[in-house]
C-alpha atoms as a PDB file:
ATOM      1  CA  UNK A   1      -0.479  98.659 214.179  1.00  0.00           C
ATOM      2  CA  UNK A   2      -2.581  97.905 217.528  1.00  0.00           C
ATOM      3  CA  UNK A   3      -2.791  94.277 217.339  1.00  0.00           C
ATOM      4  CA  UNK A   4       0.141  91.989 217.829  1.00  0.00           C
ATOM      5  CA  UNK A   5       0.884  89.897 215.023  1.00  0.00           C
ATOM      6  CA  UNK A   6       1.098  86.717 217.132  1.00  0.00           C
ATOM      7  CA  UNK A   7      -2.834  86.904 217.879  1.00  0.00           C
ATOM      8  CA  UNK A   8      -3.948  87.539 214.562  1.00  0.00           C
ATOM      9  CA  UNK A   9      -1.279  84.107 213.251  1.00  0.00           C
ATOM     10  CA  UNK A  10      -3.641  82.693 216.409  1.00  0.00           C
ATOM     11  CA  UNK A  11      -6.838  83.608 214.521  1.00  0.00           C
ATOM     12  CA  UNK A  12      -5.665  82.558 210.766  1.00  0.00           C
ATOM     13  CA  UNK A  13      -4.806  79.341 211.886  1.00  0.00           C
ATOM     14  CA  UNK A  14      -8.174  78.949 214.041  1.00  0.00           C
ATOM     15  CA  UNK A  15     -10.215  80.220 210.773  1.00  0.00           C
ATOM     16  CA  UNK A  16      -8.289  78.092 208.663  1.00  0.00           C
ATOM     17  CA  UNK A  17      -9.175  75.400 210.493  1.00  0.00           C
ATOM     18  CA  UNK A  18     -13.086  76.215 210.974  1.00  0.00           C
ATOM     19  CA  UNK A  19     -13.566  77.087 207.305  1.00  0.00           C
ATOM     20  CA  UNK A  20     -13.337  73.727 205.745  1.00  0.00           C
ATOM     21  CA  UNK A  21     -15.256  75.287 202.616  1.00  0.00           C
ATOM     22  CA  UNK A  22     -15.576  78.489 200.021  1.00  0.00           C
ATOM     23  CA  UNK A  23     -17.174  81.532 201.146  1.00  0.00           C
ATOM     24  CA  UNK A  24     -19.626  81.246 203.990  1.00  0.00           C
ATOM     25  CA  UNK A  25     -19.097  78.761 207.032  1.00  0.00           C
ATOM     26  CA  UNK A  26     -21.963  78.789 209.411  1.00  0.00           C
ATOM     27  CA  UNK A  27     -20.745  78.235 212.978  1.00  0.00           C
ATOM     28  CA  UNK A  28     -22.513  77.618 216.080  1.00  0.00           C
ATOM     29  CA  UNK A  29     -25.604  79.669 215.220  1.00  0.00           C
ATOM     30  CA  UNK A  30     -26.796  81.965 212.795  1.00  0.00           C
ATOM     31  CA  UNK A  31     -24.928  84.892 214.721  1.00  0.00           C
ATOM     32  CA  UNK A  32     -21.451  83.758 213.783  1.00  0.00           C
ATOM     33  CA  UNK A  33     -19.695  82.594 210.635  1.00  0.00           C
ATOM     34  CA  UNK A  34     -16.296  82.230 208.744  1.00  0.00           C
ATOM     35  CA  UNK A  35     -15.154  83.261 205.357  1.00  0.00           C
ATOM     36  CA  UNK A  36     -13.060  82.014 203.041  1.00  0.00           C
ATOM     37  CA  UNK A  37     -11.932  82.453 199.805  1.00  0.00           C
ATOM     38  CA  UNK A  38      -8.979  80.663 197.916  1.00  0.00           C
ATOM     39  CA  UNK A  39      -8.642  82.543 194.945  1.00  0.00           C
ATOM     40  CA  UNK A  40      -8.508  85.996 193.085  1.00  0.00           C
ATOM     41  CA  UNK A  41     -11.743  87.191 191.710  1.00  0.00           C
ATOM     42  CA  UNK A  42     -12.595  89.933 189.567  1.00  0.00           C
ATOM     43  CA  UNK A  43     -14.912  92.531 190.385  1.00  0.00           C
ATOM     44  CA  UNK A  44     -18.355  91.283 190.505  1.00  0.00           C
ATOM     45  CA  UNK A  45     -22.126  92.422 192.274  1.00  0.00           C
ATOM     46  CA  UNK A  46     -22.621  90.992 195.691  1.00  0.00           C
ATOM     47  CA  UNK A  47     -24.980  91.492 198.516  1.00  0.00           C
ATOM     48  CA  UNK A  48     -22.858  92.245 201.763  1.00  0.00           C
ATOM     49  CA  UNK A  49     -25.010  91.500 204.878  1.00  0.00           C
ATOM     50  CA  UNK A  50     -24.879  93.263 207.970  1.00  0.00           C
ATOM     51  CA  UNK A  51     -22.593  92.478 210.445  1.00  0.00           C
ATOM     52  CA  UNK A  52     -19.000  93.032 211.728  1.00  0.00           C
ATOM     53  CA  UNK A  53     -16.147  91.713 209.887  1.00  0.00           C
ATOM     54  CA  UNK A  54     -12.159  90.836 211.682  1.00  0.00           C
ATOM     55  CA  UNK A  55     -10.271  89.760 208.499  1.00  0.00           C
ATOM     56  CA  UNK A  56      -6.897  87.525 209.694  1.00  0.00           C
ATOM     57  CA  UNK A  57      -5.641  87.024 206.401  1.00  0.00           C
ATOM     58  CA  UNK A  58      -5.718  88.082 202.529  1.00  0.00           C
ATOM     59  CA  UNK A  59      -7.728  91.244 200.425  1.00  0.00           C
ATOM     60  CA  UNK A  60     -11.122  91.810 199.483  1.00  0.00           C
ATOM     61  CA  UNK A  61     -11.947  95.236 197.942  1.00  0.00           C
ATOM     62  CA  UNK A  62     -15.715  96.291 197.663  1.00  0.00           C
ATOM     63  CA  UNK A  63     -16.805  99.475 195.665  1.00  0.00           C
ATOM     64  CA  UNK A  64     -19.772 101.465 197.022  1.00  0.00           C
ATOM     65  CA  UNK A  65     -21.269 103.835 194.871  1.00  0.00           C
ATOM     66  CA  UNK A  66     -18.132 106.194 194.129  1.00  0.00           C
ATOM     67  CA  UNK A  67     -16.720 104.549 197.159  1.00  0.00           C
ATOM     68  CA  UNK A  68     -13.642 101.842 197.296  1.00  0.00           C
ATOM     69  CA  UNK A  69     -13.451  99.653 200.795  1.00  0.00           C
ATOM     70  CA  UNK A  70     -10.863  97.985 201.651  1.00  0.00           C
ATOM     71  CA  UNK A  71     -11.483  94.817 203.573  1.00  0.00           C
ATOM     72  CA  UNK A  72      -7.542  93.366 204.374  1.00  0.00           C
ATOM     73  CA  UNK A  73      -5.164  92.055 207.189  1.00  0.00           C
ATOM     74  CA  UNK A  74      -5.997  93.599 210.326  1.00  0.00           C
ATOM     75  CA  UNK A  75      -8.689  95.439 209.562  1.00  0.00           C
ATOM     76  CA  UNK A  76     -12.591  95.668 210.585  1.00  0.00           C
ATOM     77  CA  UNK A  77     -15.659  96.619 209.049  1.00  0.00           C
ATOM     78  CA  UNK A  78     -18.898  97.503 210.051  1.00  0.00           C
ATOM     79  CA  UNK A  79     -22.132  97.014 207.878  1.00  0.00           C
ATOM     80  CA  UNK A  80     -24.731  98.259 208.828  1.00  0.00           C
ATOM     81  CA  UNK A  81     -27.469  97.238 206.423  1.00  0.00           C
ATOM     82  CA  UNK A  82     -27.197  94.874 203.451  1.00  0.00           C
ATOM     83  CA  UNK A  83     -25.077  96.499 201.333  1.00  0.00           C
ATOM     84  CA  UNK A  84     -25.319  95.791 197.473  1.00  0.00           C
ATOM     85  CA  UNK A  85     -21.631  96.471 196.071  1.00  0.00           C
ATOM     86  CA  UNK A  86     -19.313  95.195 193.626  1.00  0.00           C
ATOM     87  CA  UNK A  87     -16.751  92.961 195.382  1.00  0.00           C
ATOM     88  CA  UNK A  88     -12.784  91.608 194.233  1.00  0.00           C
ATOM     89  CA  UNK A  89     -10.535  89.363 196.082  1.00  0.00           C
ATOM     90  CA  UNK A  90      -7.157  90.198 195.274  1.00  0.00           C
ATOM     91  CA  UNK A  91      -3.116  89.035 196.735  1.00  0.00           C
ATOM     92  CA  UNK A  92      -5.213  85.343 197.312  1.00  0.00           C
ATOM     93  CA  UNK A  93      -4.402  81.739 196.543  1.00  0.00           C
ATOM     94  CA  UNK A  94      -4.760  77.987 197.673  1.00  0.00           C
ATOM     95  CA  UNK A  95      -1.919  78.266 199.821  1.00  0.00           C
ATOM     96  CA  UNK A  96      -3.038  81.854 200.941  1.00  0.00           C
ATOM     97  CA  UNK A  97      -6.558  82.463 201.252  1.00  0.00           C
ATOM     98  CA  UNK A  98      -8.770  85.327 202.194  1.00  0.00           C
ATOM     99  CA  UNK A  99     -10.392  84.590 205.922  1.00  0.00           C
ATOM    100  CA  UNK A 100     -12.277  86.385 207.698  1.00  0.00           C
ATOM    101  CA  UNK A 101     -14.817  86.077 210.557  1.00  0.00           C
ATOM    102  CA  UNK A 102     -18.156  87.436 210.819  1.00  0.00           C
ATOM    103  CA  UNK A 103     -20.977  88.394 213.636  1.00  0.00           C
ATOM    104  CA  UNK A 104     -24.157  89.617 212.015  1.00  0.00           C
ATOM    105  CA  UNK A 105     -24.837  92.516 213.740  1.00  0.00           C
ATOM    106  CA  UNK A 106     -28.500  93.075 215.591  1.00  0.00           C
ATOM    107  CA  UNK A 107     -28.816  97.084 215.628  1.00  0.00           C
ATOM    108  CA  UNK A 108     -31.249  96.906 218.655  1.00  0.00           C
ATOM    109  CA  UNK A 109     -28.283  95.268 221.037  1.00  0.00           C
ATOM    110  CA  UNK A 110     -25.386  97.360 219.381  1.00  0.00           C
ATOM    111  CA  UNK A 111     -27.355 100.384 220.943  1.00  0.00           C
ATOM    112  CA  UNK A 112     -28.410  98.775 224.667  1.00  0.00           C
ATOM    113  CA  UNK A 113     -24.367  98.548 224.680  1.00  0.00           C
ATOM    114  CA  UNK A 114     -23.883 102.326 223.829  1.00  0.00           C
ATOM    115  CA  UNK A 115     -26.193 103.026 226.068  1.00  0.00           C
ATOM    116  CA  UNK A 116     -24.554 101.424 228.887  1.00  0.00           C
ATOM    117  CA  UNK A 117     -21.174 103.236 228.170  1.00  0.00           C
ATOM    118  CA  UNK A 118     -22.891 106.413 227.724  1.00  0.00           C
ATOM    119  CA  UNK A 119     -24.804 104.915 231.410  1.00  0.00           C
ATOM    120  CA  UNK A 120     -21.192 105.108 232.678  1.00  0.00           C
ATOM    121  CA  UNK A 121     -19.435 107.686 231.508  1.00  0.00           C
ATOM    122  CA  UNK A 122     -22.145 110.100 231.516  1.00  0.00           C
ATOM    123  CA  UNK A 123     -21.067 112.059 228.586  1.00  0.00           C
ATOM    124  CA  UNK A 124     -22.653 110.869 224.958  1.00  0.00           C
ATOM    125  CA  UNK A 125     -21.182 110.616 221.989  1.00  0.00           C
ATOM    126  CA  UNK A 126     -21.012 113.367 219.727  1.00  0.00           C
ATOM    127  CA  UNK A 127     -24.496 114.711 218.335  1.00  0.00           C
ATOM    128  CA  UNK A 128     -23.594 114.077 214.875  1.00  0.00           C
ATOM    129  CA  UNK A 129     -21.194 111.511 213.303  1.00  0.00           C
ATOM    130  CA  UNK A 130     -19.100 113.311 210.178  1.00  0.00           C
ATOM    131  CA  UNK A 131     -20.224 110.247 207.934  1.00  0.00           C
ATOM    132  CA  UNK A 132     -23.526 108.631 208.052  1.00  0.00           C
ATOM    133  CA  UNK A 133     -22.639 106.017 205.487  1.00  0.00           C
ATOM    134  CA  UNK A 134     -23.955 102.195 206.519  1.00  0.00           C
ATOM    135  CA  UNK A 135     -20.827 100.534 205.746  1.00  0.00           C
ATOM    136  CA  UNK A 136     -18.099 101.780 208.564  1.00  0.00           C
ATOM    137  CA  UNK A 137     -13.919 100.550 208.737  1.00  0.00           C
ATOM    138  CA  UNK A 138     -11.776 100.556 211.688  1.00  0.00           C
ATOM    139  CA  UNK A 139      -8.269  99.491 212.849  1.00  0.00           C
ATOM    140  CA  UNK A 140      -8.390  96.069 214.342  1.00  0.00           C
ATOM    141  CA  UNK A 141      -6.783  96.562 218.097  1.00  0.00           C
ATOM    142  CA  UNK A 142      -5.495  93.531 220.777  1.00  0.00           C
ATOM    143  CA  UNK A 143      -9.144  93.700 222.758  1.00  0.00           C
ATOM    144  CA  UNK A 144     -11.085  93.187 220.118  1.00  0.00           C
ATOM    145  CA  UNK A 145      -8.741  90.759 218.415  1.00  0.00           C
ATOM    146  CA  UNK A 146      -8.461  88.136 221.876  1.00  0.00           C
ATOM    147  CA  UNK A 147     -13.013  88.141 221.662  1.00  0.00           C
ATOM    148  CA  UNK A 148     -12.803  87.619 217.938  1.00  0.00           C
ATOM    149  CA  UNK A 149     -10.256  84.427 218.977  1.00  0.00           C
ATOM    150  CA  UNK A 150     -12.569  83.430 221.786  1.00  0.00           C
ATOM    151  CA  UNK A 151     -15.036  83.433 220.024  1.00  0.00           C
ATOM    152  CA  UNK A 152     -13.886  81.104 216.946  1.00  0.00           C
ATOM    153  CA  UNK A 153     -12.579  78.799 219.513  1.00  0.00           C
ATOM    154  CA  UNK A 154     -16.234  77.700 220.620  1.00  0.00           C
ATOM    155  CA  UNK A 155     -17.003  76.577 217.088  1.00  0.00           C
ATOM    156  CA  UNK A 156     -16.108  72.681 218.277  1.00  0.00           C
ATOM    157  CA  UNK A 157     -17.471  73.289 221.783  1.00  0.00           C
ATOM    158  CA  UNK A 158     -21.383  73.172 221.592  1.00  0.00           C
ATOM    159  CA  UNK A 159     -22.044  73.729 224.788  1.00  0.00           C
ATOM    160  CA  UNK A 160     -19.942  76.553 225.064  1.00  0.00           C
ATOM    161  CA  UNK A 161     -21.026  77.915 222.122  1.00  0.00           C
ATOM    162  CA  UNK A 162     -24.586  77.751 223.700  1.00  0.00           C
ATOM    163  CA  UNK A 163     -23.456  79.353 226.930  1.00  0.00           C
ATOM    164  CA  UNK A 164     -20.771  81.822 226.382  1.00  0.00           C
ATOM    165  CA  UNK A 165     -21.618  82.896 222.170  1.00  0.00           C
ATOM    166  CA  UNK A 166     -24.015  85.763 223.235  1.00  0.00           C
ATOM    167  CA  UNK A 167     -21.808  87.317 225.939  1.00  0.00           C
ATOM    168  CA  UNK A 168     -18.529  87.272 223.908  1.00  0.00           C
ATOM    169  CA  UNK A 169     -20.629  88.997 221.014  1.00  0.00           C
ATOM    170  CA  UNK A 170     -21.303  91.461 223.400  1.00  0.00           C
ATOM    171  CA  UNK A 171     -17.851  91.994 224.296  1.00  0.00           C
ATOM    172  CA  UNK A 172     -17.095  92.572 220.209  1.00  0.00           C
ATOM    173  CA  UNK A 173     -19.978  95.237 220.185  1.00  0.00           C
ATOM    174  CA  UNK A 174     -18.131  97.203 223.194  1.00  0.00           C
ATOM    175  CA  UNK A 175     -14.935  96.460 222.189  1.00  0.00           C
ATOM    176  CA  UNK A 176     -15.579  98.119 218.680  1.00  0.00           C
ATOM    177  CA  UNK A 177     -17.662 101.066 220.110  1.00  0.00           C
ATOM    178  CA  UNK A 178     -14.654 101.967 222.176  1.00  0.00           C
ATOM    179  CA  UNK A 179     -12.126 101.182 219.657  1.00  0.00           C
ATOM    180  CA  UNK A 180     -10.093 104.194 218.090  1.00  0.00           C
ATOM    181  CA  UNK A 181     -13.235 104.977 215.761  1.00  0.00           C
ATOM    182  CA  UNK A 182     -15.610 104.283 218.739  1.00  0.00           C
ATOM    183  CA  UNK A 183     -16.927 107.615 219.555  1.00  0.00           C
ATOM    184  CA  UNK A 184     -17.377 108.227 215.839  1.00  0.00           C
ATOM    185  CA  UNK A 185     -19.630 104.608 215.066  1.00  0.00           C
ATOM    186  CA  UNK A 186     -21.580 105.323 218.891  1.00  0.00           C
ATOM    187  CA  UNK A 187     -22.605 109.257 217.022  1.00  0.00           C
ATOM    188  CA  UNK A 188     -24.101 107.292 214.531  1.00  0.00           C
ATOM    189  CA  UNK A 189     -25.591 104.858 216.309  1.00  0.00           C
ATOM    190  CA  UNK A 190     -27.116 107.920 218.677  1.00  0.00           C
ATOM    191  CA  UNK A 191     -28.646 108.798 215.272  1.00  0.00           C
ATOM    192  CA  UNK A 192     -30.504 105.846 214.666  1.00  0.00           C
ATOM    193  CA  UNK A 193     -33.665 108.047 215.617  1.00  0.00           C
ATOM    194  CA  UNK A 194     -33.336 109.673 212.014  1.00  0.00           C
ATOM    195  CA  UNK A 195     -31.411 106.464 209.979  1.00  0.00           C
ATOM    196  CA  UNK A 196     -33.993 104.051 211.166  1.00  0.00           C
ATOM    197  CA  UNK A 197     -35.921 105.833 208.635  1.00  0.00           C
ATOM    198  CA  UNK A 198     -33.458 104.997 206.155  1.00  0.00           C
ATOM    199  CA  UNK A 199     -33.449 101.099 207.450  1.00  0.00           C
ATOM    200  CA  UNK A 200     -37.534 101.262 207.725  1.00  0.00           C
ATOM    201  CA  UNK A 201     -37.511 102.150 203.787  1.00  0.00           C
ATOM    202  CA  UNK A 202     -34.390  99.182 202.999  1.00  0.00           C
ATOM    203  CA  UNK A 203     -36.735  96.880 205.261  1.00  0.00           C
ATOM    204  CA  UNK A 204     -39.323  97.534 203.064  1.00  0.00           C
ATOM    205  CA  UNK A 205     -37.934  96.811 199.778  1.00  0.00           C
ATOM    206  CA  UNK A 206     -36.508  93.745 201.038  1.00  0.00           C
ATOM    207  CA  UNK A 207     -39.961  92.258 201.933  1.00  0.00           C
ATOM    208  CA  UNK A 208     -41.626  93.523 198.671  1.00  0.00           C
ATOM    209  CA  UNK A 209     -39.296  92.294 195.728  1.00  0.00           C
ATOM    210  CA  UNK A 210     -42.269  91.485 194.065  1.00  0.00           C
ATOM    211  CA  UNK A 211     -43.715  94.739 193.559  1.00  0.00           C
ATOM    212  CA  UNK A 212     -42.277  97.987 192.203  1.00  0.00           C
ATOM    213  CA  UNK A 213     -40.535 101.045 194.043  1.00  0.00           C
ATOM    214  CA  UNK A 214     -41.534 104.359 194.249  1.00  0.00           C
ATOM    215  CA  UNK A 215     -39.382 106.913 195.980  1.00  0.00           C
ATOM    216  CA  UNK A 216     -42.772 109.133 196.452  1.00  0.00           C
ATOM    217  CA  UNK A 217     -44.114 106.007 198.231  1.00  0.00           C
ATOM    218  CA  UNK A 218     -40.946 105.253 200.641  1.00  0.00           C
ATOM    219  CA  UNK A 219     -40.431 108.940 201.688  1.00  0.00           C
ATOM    220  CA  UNK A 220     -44.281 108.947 202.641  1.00  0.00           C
ATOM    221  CA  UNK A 221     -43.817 105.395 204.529  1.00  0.00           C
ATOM    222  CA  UNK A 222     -40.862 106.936 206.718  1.00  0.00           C
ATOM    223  CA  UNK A 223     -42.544 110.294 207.330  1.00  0.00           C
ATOM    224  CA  UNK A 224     -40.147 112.545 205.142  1.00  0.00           C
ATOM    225  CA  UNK A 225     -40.344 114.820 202.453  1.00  0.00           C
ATOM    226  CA  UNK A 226     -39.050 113.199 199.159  1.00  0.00           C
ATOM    227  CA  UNK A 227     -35.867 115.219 198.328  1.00  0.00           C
ATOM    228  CA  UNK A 228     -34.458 114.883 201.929  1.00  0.00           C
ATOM    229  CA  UNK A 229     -35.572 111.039 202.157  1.00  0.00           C
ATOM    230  CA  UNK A 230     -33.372 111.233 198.464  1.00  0.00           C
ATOM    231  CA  UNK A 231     -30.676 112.525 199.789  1.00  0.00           C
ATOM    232  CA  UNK A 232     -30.409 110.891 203.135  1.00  0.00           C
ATOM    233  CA  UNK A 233     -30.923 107.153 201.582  1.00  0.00           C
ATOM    234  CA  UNK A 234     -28.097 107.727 199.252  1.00  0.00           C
ATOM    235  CA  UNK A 235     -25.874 109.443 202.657  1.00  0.00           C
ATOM    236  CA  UNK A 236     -26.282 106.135 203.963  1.00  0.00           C
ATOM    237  CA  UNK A 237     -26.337 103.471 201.121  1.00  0.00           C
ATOM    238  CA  UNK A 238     -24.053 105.334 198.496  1.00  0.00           C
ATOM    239  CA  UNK A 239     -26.857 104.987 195.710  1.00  0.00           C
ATOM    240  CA  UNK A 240     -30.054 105.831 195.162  1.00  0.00           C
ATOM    241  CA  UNK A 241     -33.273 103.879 196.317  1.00  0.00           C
ATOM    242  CA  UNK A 242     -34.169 102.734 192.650  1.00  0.00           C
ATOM    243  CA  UNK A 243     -30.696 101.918 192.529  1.00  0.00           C
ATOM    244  CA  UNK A 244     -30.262  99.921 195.284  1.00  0.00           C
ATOM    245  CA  UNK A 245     -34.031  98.231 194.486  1.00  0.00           C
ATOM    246  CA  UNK A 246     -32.839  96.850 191.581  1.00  0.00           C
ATOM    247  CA  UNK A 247     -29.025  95.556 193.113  1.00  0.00           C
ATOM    248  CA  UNK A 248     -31.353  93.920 195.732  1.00  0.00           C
ATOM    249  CA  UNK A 249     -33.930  92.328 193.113  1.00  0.00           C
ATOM    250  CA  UNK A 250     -30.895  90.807 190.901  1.00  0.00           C
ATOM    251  CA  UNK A 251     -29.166  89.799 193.607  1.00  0.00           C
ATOM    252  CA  UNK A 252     -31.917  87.690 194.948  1.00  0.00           C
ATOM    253  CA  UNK A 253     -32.871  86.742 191.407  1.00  0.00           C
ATOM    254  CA  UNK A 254     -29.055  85.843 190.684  1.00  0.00           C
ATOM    255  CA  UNK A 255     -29.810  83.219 193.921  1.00  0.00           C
ATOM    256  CA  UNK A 256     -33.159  81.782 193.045  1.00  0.00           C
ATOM    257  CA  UNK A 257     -32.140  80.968 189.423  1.00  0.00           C
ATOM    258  CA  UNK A 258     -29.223  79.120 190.480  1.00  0.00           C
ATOM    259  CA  UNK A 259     -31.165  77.467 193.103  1.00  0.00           C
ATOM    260  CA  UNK A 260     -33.010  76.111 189.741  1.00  0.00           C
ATOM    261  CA  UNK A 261     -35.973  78.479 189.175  1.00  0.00           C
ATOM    262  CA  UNK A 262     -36.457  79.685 185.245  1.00  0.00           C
ATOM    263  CA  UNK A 263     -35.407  83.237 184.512  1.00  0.00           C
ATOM    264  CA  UNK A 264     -39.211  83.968 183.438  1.00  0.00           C
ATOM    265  CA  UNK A 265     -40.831  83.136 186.832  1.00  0.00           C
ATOM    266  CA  UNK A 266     -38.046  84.474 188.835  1.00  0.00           C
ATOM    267  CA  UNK A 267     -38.566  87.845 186.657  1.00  0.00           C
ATOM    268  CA  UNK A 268     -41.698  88.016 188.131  1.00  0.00           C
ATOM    269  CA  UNK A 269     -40.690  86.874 191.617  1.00  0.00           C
ATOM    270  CA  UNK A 270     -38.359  90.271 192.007  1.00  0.00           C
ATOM    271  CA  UNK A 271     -40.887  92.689 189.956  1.00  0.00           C
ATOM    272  CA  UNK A 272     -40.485  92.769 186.842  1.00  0.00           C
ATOM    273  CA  UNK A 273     -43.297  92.719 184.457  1.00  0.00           C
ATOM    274  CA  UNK A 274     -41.274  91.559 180.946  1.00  0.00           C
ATOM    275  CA  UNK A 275     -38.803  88.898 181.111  1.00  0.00           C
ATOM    276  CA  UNK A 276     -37.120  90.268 178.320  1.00  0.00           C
ATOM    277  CA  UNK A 277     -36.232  93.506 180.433  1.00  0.00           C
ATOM    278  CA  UNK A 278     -35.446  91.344 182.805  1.00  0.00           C
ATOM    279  CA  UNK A 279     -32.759  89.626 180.781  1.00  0.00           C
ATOM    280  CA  UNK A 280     -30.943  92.794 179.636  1.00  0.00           C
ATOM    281  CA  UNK A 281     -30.812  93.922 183.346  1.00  0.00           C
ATOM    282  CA  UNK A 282     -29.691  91.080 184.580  1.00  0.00           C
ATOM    283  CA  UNK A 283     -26.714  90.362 181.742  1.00  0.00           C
ATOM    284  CA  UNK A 284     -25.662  94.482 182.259  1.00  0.00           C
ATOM    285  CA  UNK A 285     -25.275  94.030 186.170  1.00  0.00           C
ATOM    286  CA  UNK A 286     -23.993  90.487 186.604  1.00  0.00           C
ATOM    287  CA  UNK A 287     -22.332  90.752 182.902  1.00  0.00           C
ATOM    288  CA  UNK A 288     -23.616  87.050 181.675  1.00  0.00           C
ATOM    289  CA  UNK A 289     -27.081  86.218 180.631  1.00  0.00           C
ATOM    290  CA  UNK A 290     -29.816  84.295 183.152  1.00  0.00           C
ATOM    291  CA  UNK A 291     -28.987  81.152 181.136  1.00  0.00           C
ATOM    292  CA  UNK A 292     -25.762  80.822 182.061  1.00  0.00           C
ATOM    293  CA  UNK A 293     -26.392  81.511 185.525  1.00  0.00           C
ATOM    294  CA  UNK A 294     -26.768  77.925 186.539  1.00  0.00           C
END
């Protein structure tokens, strides 16, 4: 354990009190947020965003491909890129909830900050990190834990949240690139030259749900030949491109029709040519039809 249990009772009881409702609580700006969730859940689809995750309290496992995560007490995970997986809350109830917090995580400023230890030290990170995956765990540790605190203490201080939110984020950034899996997560950063191919090609398929995917066409966008654009895409993302195109076109279907759209126009919204394929994809991932979505 490298945290002492003290600080992380500290942070449940400042989460509890910041996340007045289920799942997502915005705080302070769109860089920060709580979680919460009050009881058990099976395993259902999701759409994990990037950003770094300090859970205080509860269990939330998320399945990756042929992967199992486990997101629980004392813990912290890294994602990368938005992650489509299949997500259960588990050892949750009223009176013990899962909480978490959240900082979305801007790739561009994680690497200015592994630059400037690398500035300092003068030795970089290993060439190559043993696991390029985009979704990255860690041991939570007593630095980290006192920013993460900090941090949710601003949520009822504007002002300070104004002033002081974008240094303390920085402090989370260093403090989890020199954690005990820091020179592992800085290796992979230091290979962003050959995964922001990767993220150009997930970029991409998040601003054209409307259209279809074509491996042929992404490996041409990002400069690579198609089996090794294949093979690094699922390295990263833990399924293949079509696969994770169509996770990210139900998932944002899944959202529009309960925001109150019809399950014909939002077929076409996210691609798809026949609503009626539409409907059996949709009721085989989510395991419900579009019409009961609502």
């Amino acid at each position: 354990m490298f945290y002492q249990g003290a600080k992380l009772e500290q942070l449940v009881t400042l989460l509890t009190q910041h996340s007045p409702q289920e799942e997502l609580n915005p705080v302070g700006s769109e860089n920060f947020a709580t979680y919460r969730v009050s009881a058990p859940r099976e395993r259902t689809p999701a759409l994990d965003e990037p950003a770094i995750i300090i859970v205080g309290q509860g269990k939330k496992n998320c399945y990756v491909g042929d992967r199992k995560y486990v997101y629980d007490r004392g813990r912290v995970i890294i994602v990368f890129y938005p992650m489509p997986v299949e997500a259960e809350f588990v050892d949750v109830g009223p009176d013990r909830p899962f909480l978490a917090a959240g900082v979305r995580i801007d790739l561009g400023r994680l690497a200015d900050i592994m630059l400037k230890i690398e500035r300092i030290d003068g030795v970089p990170a290993r060439s190559a990190a043993s696991d390029p995956s985009g979704l990255f765990t860690a041991p939570l540790d007593d630095r980290l834990l006192d920013a993460t605190i900090r941090l949710v203490e601003l949520a009822d201080k504007p002002r300070d949240m104004a002033v002081l939110e974008e240094p303390i984020i920085d402090e989370i950034y260093y403090r989890v690139l020199t954690g005990e899996r820091g020179e592992e997560l800085r290796a992979l950063v230091q290979q962003r030259g050959e995964i922001q191919r990767i993220s150009r090609a997930v970029e991409h398929i998040h601003a054209n749900l409307d259209k279809p995917v074509s491996v042929e066409e992404l490996a041409q966008m990002v400069h690579m030949g198609r089996t090794s654009f294949y093979e690094s895409f699922r390295d990263v993302m833990h399924m293949s491109p079509l696969q994770y195109a169509k996770s990210v076109k139900l998932d944002r279907a899944n959202t529009l029709i309960r925001g109150g759209k019809k399950a014909s126009e939002t077929a076409y919204l996210v691609g798809y040519n026949s609503p009626a394929q539409f409907s059996r994809e949709y009721k085989r991932y989510f395991g419900y039809a579009p019409s009961a979505a609502h």
